[in-house]
C-alpha atoms as a PDB file:
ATOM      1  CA  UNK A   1      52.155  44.330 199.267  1.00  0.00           C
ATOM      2  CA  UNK A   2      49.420  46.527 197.818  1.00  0.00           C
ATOM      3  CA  UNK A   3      46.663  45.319 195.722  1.00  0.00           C
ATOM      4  CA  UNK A   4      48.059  45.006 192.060  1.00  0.00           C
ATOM      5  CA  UNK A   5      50.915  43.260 193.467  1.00  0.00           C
ATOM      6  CA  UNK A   6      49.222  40.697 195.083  1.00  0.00           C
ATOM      7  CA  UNK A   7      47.192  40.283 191.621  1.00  0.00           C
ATOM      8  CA  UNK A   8      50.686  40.425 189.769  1.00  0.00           C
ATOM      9  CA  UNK A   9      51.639  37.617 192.196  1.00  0.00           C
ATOM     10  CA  UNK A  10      48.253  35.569 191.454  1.00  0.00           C
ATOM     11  CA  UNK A  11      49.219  36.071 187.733  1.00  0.00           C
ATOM     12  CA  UNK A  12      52.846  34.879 188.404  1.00  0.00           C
ATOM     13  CA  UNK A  13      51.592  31.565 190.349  1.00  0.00           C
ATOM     14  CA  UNK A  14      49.163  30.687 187.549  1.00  0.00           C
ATOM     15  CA  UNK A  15      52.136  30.371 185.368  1.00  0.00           C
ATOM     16  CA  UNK A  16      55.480  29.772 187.428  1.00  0.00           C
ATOM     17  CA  UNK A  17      55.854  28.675 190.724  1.00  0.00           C
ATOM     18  CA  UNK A  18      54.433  27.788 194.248  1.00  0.00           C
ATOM     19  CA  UNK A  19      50.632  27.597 193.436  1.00  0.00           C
ATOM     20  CA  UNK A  20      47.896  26.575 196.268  1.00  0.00           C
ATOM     21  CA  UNK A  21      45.574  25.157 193.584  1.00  0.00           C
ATOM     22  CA  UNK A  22      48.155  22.597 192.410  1.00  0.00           C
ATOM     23  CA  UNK A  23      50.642  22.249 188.958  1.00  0.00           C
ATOM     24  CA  UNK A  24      51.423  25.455 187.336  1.00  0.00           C
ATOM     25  CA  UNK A  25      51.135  25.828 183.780  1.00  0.00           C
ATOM     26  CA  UNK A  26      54.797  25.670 183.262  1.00  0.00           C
ATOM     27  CA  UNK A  27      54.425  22.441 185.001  1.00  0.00           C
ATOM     28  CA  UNK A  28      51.737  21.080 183.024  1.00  0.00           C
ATOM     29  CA  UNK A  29      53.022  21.770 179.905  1.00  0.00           C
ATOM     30  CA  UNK A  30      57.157  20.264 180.664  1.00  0.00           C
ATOM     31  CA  UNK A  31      57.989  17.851 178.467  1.00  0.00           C
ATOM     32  CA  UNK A  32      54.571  17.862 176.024  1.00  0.00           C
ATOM     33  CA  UNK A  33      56.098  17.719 172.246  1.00  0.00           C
ATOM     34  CA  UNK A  34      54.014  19.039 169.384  1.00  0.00           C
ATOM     35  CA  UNK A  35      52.185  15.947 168.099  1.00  0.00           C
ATOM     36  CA  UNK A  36      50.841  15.443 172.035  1.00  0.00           C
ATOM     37  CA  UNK A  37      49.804  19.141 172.025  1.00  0.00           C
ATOM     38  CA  UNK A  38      47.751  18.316 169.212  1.00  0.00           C
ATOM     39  CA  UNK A  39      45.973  15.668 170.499  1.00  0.00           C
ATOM     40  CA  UNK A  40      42.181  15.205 171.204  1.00  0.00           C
ATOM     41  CA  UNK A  41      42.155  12.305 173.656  1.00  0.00           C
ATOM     42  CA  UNK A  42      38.584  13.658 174.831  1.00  0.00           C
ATOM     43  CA  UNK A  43      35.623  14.290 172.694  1.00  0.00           C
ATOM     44  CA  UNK A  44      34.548  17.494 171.984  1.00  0.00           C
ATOM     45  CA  UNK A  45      37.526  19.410 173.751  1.00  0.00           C
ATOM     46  CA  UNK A  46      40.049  21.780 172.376  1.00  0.00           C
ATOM     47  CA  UNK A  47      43.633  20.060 172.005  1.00  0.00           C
ATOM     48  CA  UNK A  48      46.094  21.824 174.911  1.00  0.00           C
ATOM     49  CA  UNK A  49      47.986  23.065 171.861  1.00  0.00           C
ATOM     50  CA  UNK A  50      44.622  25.198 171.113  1.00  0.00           C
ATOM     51  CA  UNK A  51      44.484  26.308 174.575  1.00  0.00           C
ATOM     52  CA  UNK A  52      47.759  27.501 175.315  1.00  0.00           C
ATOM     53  CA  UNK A  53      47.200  30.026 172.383  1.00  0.00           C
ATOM     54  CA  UNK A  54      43.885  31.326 173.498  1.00  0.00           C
ATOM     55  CA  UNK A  55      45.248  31.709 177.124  1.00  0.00           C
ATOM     56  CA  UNK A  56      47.829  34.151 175.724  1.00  0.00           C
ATOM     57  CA  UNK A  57      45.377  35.591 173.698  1.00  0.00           C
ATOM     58  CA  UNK A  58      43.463  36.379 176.428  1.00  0.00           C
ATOM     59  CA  UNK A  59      46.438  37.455 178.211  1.00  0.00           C
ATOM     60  CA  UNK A  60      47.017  39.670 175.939  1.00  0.00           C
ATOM     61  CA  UNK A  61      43.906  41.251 175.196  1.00  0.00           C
ATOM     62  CA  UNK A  62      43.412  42.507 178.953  1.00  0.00           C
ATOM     63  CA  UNK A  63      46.770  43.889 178.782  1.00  0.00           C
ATOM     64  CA  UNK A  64      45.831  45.464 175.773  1.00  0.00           C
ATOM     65  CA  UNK A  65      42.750  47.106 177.486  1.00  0.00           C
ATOM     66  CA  UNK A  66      44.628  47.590 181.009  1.00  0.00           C
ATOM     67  CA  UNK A  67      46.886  50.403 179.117  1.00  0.00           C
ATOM     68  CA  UNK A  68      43.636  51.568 177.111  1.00  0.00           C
ATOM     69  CA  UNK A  69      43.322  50.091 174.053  1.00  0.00           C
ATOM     70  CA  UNK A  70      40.015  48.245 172.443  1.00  0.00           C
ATOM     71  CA  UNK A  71      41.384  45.051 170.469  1.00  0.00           C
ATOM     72  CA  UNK A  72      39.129  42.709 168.585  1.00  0.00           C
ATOM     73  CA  UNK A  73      39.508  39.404 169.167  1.00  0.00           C
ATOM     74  CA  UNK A  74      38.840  37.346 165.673  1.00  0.00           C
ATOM     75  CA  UNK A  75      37.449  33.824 165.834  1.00  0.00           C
ATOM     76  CA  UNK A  76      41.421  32.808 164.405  1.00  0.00           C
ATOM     77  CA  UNK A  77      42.945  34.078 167.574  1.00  0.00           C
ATOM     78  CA  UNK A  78      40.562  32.888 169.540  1.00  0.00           C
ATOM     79  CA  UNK A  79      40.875  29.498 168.994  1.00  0.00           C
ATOM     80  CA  UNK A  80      43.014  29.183 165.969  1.00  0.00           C
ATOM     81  CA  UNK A  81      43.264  25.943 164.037  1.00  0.00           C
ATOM     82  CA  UNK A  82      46.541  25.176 164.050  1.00  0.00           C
ATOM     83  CA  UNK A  83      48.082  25.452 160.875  1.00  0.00           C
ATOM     84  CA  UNK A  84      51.710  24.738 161.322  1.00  0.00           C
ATOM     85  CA  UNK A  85      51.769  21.736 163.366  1.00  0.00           C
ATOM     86  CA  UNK A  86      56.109  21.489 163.542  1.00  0.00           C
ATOM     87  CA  UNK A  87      57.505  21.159 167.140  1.00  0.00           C
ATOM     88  CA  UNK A  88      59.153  24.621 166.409  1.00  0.00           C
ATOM     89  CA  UNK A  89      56.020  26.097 166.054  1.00  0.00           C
ATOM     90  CA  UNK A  90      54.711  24.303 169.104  1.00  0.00           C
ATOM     91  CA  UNK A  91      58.205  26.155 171.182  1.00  0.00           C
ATOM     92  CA  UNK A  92      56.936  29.648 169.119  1.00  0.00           C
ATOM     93  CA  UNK A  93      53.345  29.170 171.206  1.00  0.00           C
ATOM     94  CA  UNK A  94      54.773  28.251 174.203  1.00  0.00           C
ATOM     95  CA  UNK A  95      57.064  31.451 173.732  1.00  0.00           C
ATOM     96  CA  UNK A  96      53.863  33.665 172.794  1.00  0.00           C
ATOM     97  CA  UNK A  97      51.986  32.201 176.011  1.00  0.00           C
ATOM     98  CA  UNK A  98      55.013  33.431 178.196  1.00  0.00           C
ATOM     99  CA  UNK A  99      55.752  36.823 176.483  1.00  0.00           C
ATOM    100  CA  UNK A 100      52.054  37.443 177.317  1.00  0.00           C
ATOM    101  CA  UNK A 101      52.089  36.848 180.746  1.00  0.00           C
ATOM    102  CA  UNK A 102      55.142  38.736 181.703  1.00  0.00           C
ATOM    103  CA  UNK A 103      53.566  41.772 179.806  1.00  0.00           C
ATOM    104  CA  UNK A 104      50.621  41.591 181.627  1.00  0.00           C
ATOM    105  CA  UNK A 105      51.983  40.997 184.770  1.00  0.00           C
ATOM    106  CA  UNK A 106      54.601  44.261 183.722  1.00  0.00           C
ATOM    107  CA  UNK A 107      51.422  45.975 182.550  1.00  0.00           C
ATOM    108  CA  UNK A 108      49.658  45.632 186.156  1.00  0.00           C
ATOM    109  CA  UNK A 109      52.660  46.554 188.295  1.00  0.00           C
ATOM    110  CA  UNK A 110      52.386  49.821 186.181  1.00  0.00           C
ATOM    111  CA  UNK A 111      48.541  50.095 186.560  1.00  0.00           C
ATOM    112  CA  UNK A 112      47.195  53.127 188.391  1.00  0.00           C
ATOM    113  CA  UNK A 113      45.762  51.177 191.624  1.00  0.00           C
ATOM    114  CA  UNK A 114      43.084  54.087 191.541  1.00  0.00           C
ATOM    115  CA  UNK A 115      41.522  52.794 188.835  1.00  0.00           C
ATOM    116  CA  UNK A 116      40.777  48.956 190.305  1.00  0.00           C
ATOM    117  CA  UNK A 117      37.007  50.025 191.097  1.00  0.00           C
ATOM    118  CA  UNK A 118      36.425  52.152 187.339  1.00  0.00           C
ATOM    119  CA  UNK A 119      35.700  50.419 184.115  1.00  0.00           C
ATOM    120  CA  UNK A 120      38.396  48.445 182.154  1.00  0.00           C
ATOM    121  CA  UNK A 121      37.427  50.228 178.844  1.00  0.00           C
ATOM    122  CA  UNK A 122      35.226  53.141 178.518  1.00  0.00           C
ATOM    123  CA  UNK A 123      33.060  50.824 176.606  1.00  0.00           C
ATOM    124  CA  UNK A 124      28.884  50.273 177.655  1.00  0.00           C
ATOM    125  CA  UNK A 125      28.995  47.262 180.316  1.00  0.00           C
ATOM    126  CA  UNK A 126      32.256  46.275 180.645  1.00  0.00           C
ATOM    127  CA  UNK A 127      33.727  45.070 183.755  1.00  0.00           C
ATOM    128  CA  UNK A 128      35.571  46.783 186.490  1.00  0.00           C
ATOM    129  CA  UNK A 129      39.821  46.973 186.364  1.00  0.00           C
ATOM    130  CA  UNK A 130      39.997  44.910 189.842  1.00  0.00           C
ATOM    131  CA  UNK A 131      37.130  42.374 188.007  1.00  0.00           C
ATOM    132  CA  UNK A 132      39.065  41.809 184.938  1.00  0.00           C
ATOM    133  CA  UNK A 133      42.688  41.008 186.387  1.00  0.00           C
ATOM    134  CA  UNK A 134      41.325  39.119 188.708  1.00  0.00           C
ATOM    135  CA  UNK A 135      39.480  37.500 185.570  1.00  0.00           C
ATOM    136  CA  UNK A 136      42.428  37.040 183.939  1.00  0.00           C
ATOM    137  CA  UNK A 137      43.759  34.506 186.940  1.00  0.00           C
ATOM    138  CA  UNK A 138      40.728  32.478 186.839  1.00  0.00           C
ATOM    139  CA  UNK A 139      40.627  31.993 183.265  1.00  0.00           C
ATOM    140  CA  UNK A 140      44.212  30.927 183.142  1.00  0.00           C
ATOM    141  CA  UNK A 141      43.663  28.610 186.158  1.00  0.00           C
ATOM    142  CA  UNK A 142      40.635  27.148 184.681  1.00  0.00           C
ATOM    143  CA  UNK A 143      42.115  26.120 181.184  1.00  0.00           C
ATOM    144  CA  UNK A 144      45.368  25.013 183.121  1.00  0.00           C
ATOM    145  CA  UNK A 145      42.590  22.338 184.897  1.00  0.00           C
ATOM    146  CA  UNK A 146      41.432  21.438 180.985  1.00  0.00           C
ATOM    147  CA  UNK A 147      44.918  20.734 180.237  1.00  0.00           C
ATOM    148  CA  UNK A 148      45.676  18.620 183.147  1.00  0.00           C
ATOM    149  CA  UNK A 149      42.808  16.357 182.684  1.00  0.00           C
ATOM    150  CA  UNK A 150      43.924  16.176 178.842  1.00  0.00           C
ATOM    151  CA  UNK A 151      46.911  15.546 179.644  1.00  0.00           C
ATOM    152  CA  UNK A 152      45.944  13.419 181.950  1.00  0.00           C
ATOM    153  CA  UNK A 153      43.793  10.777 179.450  1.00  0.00           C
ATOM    154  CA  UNK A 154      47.041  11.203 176.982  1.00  0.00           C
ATOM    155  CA  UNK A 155      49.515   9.473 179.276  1.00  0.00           C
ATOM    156  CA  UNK A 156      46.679   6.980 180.810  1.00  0.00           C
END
């Protein structure tokens, strides 16, 4: 297994299947319906709801920049307020969060492995190739921890 499949792999575990750190995302999020995706149960946190769309987001954006594009990333994709608040729309986000992790993952089995150690973008400080997908695990990972504990005080 070379190097971007092993971070393919990372990306895959993060989301779906056997993961060391403990539940998946898939796992965390079975079962929550739209009105508990919404909820605050902790002060001064984003609702899982929120973070499931700025996880794809993000997902999304360092795909975006893996095959050489610059996208901005506005304050209502960040972490949108959720508008339409219907379980449908809750399924759509779920859908989005999935779409943008099999793209990515796609995206780095494509990658040129030559280019792990060179700048993402050809933009002033950004981070190394390796850096960023690696990045990309650990943010996922980390908001998957937010939503357990959320989750967590919802059903406790």
């Amino acid at each position: 297994m070379d190097e971007l499949e092993r971070i393919e792999d990372q990306l895959k575990r993060a989301h779906e299947g056997v993961a060391w750190h403990g539940p998946h995302l898939q796992e965390l999020l079975s079962g929550i319906k739209a009105e508990q995706a919404l909820a605050k149960p902790i002060a001064n946190t984003h609702s899982i709801w929120e973070i499931v769309y700025h996880i794809a987001t993000w997902e999304n954006v360092v795909r975006l920049r893996l095959i050489g594009e610059t996208p901005e990333v506005p304050d209502e994709e960040n972490f949108p307020t959720i508008a339409d608040k219907s379980e449908e729309a809750w399924q759509e986000t779920l859908t989005r969060l999935g779409t943008a992790n099999r793209q990515l993952r796609q995206a780095v089995l494509s990658a040129d492995e030559n280019r792990l150690n060179d700048p993402i973008m050809s933009m002033e400080g950004m981070p190394t190739t390796y850096r960023t997908l690696h990045g990309a695990v650990e943010h996922t990972l980390y908001h998957a921890g937010q939503i357990a504990l959320i989750k967590n005080a919802l059903f406790s």
